[in-house]
C-alpha atoms as a PDB file:
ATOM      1  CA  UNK A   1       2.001   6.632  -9.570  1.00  0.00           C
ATOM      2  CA  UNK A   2       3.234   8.397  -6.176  1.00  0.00           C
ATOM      3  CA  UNK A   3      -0.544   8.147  -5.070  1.00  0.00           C
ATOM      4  CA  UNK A   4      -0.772   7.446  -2.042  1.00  0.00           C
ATOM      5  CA  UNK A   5      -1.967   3.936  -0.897  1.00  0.00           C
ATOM      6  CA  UNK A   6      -4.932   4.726   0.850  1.00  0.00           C
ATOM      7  CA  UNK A   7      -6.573   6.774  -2.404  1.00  0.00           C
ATOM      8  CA  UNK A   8      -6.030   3.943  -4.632  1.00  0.00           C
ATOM      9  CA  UNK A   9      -9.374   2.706  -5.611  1.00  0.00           C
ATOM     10  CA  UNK A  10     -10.297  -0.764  -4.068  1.00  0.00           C
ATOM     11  CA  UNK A  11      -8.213  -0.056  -1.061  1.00  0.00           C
ATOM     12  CA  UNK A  12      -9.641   0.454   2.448  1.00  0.00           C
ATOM     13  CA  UNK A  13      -8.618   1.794   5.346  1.00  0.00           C
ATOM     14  CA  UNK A  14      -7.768  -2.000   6.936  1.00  0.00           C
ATOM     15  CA  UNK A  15      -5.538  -2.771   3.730  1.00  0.00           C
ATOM     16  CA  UNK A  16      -4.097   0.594   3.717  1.00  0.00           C
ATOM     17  CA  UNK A  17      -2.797   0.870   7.225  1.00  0.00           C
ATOM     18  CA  UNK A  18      -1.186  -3.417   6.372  1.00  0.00           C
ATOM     19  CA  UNK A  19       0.503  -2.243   3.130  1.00  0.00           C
ATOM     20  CA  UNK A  20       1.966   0.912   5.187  1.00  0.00           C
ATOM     21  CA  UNK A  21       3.274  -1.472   7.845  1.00  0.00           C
ATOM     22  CA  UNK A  22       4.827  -3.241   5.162  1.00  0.00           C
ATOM     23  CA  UNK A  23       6.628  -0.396   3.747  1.00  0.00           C
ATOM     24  CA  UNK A  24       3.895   0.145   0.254  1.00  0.00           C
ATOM     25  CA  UNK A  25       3.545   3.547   0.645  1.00  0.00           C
ATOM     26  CA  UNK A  26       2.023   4.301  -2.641  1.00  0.00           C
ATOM     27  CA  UNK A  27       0.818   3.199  -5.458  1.00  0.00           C
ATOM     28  CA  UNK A  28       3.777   2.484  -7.485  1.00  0.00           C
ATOM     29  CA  UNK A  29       5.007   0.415  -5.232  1.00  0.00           C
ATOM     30  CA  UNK A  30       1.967  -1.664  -4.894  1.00  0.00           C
ATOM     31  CA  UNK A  31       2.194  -1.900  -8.772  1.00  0.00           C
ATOM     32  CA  UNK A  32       5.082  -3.888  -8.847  1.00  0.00           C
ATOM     33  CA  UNK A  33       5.218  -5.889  -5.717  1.00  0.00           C
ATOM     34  CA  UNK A  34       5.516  -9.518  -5.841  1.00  0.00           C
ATOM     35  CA  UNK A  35       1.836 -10.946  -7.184  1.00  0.00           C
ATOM     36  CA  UNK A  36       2.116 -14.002  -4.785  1.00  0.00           C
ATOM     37  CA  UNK A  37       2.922 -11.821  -1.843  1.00  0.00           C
ATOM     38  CA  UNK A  38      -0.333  -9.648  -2.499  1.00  0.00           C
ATOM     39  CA  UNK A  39      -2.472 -12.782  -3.209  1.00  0.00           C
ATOM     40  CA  UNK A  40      -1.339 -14.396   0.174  1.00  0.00           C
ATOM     41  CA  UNK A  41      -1.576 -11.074   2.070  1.00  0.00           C
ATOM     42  CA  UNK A  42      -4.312  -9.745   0.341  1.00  0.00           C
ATOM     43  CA  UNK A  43      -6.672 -11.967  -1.261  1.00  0.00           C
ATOM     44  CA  UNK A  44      -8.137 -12.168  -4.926  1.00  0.00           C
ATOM     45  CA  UNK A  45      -9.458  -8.331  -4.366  1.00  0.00           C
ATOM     46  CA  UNK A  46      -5.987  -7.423  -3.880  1.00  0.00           C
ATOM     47  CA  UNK A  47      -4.479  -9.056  -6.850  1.00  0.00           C
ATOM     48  CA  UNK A  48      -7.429  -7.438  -8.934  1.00  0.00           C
ATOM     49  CA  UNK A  49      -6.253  -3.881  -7.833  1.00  0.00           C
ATOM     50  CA  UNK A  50      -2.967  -4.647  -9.186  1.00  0.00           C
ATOM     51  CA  UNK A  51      -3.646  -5.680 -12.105  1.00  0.00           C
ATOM     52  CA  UNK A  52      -5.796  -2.566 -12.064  1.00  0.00           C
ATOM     53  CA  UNK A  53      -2.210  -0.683 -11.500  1.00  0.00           C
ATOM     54  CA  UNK A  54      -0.644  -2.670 -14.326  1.00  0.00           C
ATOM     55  CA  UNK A  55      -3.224  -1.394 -16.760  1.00  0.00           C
ATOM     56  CA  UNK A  56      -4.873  -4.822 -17.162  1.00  0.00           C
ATOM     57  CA  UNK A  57      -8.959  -3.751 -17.113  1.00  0.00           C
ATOM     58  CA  UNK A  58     -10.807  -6.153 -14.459  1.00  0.00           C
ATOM     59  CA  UNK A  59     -13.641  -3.483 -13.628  1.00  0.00           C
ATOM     60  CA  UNK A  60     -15.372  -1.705 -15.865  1.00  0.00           C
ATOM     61  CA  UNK A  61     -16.127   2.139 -14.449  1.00  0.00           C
ATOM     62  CA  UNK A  62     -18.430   4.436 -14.869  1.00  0.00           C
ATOM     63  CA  UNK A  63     -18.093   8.250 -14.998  1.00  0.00           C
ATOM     64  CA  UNK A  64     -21.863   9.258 -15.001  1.00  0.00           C
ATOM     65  CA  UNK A  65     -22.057   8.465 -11.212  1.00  0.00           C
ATOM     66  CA  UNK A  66     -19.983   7.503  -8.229  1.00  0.00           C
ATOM     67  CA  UNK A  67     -19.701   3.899  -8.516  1.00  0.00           C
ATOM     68  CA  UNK A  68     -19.213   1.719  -5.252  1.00  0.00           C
ATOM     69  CA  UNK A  69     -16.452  -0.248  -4.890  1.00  0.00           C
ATOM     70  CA  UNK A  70     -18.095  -3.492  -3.504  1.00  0.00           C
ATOM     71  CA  UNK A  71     -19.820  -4.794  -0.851  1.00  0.00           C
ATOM     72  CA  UNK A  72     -18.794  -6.591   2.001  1.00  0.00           C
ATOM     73  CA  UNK A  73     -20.485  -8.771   4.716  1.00  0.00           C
ATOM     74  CA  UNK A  74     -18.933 -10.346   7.254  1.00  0.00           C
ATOM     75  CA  UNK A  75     -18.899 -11.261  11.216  1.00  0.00           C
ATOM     76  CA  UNK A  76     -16.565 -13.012  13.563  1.00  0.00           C
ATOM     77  CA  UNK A  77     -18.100 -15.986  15.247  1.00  0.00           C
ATOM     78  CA  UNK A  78     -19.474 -15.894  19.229  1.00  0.00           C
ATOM     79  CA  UNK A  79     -17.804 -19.557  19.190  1.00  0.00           C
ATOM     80  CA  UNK A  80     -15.634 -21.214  17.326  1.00  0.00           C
ATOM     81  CA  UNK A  81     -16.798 -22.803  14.349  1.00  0.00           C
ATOM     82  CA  UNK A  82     -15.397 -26.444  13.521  1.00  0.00           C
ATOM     83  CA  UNK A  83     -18.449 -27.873  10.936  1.00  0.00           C
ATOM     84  CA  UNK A  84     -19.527 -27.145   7.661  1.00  0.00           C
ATOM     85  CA  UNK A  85     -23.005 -27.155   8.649  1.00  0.00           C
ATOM     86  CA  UNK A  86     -22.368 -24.382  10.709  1.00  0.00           C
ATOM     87  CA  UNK A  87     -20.477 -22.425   8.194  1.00  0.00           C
ATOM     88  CA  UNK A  88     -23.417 -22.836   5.937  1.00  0.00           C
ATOM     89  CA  UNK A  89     -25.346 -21.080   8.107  1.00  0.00           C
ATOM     90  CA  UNK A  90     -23.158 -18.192   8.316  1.00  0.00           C
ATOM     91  CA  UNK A  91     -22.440 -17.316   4.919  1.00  0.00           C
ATOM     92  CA  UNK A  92     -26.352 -17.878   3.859  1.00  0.00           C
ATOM     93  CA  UNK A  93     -26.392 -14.880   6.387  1.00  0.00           C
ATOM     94  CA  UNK A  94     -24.190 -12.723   4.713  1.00  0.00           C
ATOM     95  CA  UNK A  95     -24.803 -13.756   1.401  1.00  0.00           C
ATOM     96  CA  UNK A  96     -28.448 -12.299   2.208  1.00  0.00           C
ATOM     97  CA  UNK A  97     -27.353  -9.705   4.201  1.00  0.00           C
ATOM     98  CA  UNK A  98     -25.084  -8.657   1.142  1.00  0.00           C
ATOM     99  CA  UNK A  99     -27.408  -9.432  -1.235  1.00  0.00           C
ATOM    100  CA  UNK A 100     -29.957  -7.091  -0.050  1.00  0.00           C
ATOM    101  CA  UNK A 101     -28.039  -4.096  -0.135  1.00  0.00           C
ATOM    102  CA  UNK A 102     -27.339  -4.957  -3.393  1.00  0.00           C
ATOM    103  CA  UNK A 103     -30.921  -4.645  -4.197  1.00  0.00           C
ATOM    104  CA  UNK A 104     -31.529  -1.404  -1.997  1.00  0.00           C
ATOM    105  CA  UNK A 105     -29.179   0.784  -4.194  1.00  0.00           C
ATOM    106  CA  UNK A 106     -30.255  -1.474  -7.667  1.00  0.00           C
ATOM    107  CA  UNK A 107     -26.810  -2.692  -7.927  1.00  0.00           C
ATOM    108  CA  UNK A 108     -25.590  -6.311  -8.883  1.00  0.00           C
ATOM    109  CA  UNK A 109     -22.433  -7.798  -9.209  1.00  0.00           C
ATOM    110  CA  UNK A 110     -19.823  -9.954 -11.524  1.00  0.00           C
ATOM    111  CA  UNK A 111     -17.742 -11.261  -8.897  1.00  0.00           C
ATOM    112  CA  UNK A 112     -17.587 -12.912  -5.652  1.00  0.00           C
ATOM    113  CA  UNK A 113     -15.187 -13.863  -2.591  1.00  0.00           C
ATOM    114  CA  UNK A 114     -15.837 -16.238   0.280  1.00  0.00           C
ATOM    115  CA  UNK A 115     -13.164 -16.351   2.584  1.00  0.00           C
ATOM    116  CA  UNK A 116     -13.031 -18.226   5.979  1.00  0.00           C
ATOM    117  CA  UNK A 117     -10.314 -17.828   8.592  1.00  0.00           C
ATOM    118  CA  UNK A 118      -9.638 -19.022  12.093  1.00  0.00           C
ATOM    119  CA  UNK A 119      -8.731 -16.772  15.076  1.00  0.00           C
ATOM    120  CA  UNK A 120      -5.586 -14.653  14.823  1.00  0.00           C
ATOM    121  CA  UNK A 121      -4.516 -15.273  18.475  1.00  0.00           C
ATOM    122  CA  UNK A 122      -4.789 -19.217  17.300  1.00  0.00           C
ATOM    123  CA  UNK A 123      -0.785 -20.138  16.421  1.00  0.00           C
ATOM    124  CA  UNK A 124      -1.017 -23.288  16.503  1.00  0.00           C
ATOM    125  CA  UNK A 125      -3.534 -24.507  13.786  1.00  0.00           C
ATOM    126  CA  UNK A 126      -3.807 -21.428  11.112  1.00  0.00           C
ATOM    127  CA  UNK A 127      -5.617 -21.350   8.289  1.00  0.00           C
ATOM    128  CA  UNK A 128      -6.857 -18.570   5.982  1.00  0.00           C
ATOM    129  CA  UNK A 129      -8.724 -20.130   2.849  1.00  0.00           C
ATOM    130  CA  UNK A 130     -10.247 -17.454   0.221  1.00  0.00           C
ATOM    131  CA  UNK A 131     -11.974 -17.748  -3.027  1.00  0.00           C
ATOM    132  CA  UNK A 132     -13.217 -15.647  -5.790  1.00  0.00           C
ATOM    133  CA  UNK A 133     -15.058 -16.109  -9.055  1.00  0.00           C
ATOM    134  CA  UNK A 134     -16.937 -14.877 -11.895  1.00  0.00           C
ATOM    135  CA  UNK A 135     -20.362 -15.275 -11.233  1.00  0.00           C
ATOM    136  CA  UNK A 136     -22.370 -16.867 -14.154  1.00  0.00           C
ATOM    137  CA  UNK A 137     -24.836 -14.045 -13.730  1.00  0.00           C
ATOM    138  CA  UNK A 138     -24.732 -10.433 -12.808  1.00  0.00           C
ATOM    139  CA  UNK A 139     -27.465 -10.912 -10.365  1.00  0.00           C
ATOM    140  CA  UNK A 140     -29.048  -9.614  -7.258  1.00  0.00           C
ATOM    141  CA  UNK A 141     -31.234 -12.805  -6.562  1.00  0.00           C
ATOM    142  CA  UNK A 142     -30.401 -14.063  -3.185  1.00  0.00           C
ATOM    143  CA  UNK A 143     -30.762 -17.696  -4.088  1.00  0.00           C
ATOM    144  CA  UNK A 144     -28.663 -17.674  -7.244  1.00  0.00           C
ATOM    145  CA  UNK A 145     -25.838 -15.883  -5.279  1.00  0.00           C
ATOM    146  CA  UNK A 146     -25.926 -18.620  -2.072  1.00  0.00           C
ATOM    147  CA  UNK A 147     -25.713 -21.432  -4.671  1.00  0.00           C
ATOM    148  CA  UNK A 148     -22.806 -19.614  -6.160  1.00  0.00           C
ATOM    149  CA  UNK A 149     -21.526 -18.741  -2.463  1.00  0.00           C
ATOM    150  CA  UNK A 150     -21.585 -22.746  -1.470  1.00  0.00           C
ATOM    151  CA  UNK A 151     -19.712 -23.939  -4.136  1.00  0.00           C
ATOM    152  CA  UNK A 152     -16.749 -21.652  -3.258  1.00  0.00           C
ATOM    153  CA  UNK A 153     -17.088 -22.386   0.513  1.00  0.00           C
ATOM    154  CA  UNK A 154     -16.793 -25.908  -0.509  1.00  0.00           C
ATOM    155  CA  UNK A 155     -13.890 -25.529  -2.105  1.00  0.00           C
ATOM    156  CA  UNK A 156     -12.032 -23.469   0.913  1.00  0.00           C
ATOM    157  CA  UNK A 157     -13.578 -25.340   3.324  1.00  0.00           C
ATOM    158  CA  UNK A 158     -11.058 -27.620   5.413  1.00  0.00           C
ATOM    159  CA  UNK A 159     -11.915 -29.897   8.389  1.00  0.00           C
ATOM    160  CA  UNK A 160      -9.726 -30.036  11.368  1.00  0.00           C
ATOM    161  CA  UNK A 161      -9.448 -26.361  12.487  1.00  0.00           C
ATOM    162  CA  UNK A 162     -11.480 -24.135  14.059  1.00  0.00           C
ATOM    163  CA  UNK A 163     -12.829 -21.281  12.472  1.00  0.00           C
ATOM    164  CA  UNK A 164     -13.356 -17.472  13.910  1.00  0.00           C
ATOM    165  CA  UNK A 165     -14.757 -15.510  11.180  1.00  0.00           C
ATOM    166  CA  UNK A 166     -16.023 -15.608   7.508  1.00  0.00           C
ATOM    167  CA  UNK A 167     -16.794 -13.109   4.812  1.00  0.00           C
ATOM    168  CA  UNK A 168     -18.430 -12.863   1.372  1.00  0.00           C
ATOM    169  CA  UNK A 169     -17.635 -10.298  -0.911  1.00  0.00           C
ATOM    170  CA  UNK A 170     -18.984  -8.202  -4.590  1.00  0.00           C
ATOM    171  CA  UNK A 171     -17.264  -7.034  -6.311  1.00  0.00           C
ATOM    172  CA  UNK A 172     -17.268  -5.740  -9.870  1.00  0.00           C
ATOM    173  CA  UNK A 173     -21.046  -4.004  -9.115  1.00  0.00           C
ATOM    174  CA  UNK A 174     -23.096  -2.091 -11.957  1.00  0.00           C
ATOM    175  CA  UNK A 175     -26.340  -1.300 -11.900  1.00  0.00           C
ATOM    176  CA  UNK A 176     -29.284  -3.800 -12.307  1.00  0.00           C
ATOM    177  CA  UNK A 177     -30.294  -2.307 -15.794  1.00  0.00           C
ATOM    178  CA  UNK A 178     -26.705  -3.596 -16.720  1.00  0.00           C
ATOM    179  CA  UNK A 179     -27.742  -7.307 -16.227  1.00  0.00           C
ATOM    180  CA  UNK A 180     -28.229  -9.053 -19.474  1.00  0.00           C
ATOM    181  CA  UNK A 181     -29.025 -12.879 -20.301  1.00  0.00           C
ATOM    182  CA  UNK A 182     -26.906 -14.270 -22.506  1.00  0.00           C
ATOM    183  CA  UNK A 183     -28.427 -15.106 -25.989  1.00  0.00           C
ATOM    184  CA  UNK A 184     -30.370 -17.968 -26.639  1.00  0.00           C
ATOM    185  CA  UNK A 185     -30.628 -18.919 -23.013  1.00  0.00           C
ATOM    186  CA  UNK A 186     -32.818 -17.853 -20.009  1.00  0.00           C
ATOM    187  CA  UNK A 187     -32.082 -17.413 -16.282  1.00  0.00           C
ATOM    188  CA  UNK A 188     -34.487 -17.169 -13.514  1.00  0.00           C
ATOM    189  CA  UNK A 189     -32.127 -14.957 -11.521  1.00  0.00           C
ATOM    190  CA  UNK A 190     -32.704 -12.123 -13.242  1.00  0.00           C
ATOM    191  CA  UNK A 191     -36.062 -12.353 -14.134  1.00  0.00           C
ATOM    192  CA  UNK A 192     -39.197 -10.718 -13.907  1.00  0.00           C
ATOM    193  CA  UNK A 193     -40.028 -13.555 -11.521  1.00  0.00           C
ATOM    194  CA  UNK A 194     -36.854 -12.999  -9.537  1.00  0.00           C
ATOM    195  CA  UNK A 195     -37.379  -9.514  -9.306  1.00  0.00           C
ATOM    196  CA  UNK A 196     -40.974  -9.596  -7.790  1.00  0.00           C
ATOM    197  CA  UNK A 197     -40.009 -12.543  -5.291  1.00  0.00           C
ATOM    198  CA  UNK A 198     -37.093  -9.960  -3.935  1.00  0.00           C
ATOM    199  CA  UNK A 199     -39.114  -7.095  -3.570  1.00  0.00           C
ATOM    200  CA  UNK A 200     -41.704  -8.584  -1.618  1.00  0.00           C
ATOM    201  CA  UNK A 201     -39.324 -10.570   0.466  1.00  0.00           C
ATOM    202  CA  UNK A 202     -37.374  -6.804   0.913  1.00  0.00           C
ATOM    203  CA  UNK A 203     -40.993  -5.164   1.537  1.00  0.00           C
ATOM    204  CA  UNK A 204     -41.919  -8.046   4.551  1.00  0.00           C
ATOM    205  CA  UNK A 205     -38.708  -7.223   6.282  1.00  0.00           C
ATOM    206  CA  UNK A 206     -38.207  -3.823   6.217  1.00  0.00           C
ATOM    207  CA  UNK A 207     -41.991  -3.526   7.207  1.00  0.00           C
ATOM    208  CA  UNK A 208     -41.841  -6.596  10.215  1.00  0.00           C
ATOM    209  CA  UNK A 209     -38.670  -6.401  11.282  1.00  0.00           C
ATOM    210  CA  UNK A 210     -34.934  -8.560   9.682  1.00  0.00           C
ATOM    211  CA  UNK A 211     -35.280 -12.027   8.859  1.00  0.00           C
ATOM    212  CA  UNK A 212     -38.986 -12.068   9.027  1.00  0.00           C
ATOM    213  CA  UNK A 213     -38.900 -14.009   6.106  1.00  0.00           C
ATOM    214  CA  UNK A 214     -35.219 -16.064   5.049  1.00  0.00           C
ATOM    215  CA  UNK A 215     -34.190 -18.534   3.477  1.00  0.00           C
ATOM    216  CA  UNK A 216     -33.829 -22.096   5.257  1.00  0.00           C
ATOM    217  CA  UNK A 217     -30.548 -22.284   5.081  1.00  0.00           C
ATOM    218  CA  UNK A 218     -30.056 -19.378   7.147  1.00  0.00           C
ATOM    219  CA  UNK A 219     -30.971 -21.604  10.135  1.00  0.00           C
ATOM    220  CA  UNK A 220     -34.200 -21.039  11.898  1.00  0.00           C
ATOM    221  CA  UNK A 221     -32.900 -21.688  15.752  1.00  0.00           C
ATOM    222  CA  UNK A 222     -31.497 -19.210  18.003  1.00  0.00           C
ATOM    223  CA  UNK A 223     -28.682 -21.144  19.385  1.00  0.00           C
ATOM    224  CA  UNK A 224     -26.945 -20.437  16.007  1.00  0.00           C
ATOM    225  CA  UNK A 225     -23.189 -20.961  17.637  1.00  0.00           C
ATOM    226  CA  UNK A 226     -21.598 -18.498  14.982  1.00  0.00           C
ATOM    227  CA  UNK A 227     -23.762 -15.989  15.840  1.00  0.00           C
ATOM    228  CA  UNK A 228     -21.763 -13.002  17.681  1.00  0.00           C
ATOM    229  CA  UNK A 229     -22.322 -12.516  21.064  1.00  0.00           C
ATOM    230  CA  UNK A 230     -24.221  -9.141  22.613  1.00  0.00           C
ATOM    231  CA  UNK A 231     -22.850  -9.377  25.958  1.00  0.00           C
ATOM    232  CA  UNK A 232     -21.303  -5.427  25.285  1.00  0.00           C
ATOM    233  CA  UNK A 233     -24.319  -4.675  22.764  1.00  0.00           C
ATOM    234  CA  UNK A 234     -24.967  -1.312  23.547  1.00  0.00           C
ATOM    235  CA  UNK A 235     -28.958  -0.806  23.826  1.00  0.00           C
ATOM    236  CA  UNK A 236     -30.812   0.391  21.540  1.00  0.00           C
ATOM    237  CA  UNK A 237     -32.569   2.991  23.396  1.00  0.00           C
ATOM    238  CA  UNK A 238     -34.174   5.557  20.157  1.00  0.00           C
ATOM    239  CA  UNK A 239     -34.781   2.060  17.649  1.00  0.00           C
ATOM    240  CA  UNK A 240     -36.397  -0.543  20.081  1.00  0.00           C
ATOM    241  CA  UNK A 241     -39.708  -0.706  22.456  1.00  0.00           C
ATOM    242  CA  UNK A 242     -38.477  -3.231  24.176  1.00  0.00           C
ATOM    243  CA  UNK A 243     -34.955  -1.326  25.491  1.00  0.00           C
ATOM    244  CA  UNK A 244     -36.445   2.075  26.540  1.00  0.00           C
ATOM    245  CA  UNK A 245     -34.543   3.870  28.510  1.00  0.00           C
ATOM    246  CA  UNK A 246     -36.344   4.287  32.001  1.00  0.00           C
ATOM    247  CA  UNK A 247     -35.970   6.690  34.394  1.00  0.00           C
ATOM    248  CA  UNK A 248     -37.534   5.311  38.341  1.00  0.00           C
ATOM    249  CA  UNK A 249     -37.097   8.059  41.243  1.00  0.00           C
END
């Protein structure tokens, strides 16, 4: 249990340099810190990794390959971010954002977290509201997992501030062949159906270019106000036509 913090599975570098400000060195002492404090500090996927610690199974692992720990996919806002509308938007992004990767390494997962948070420079009106569940599904199917993703935004979701980022989590991932329906009952997000719709969409995209073809609710203007802004982009001189480098005497 003297493992250090930062080779604890399920902790990143981020959480490992906070718990080493905060004096949780290794894993031992992470094991029996106050569950509240972690939750508040930490989140859901924090709370998971100790219970992890405590011997209390919430993944299951596999030794026949390196399993990834999850999947993240999140952004901080160009502007401010007040509406729910707006916040829609944004986490139908990363929900298929996340959800493709899923797909590209035939993974799918039993758990997600939606978090939203406003600025940390804002000191006046704070907010940091997180939520994680047990998906219905193990699925990969970007639909199922943005009707899953809305219902927990709706349930963080609090009007009056002004929010600066948002995230959505999976955790819990094994691989697609893992996905079972339960009996008796059928699901169209992991069916053949579901499948074929995915791989095509997956196909278009990586053929024409992101986003070629999305989902509605991912918005289909480009004044998107959540959308981060490129002012210091760095151009993308070897992966785009249209930003070649030229070179005038």
């Amino acid at each position: 249990m003297n493992l250090d913090i930062s080779d604890v599975w399920g902790i990143g570098r981020s959480f490992s340099k906070f718990l080493k400000s905060h004096s949780v060195l290794n894993a031992k002492q992470l094991k029996y810190m106050d569950v509240e404090w972690v939750k508040q500090k930490m989140g859901t996927p924090g709370v998971f990794v100790k219970k992890e610690l405590l011997g209390i199974k919430i993944f299951d692992i596999n030794f026949n390959h390196e399993a990834r720990k999850g999947i993240i996919s999140s952004r901080s806002f160009g502007q401010p971010v007040a509406d729910i509308y707006n916040l829609r938007q944004a986490i139908a992004n990363f929900v298929s954002r996340g959800a493709e990767k899923l797909r590209s390494q035939a993974l799918v997962p039993k758990f997600m977290y939606v978090y939203i948070t406003t600025g940390r420079f804002d000191k006046i009106n704070v907010y940091r509201g997180g939520l994680s569940q047990k998906l219905p599904v193990s699925t990969n199917f970007t639909p199922e997992l943005l009707k899953q993703a809305f219902i927990l935004l709706d349930k963080v979701y609090k009007n009056g501030y002004k929010y600066k980022k948002a995230g959505v989590a999976f955790y819990g991932l094994g691989p697609y062949s893992s996905a079972q329906l339960q009996l008796f009952e059928s699901n169209q997000a992991i069916s053949a159906k579901a499948e074929n719709i995915m791989k095509t969409v997956d196909k278009l995209n990586l053929r024409y270019g992101q986003k070629t073809i999305q989902l509605a609710s991912q918005g289909l203007h480009q004044n998107t106000i959540w959308k981060a802004k490129n002012s210091f982009k760095s151009p993308c001189f070897t992966t785009s036509w249209d930003e070649l480098l030229e070179i005038k005497d």
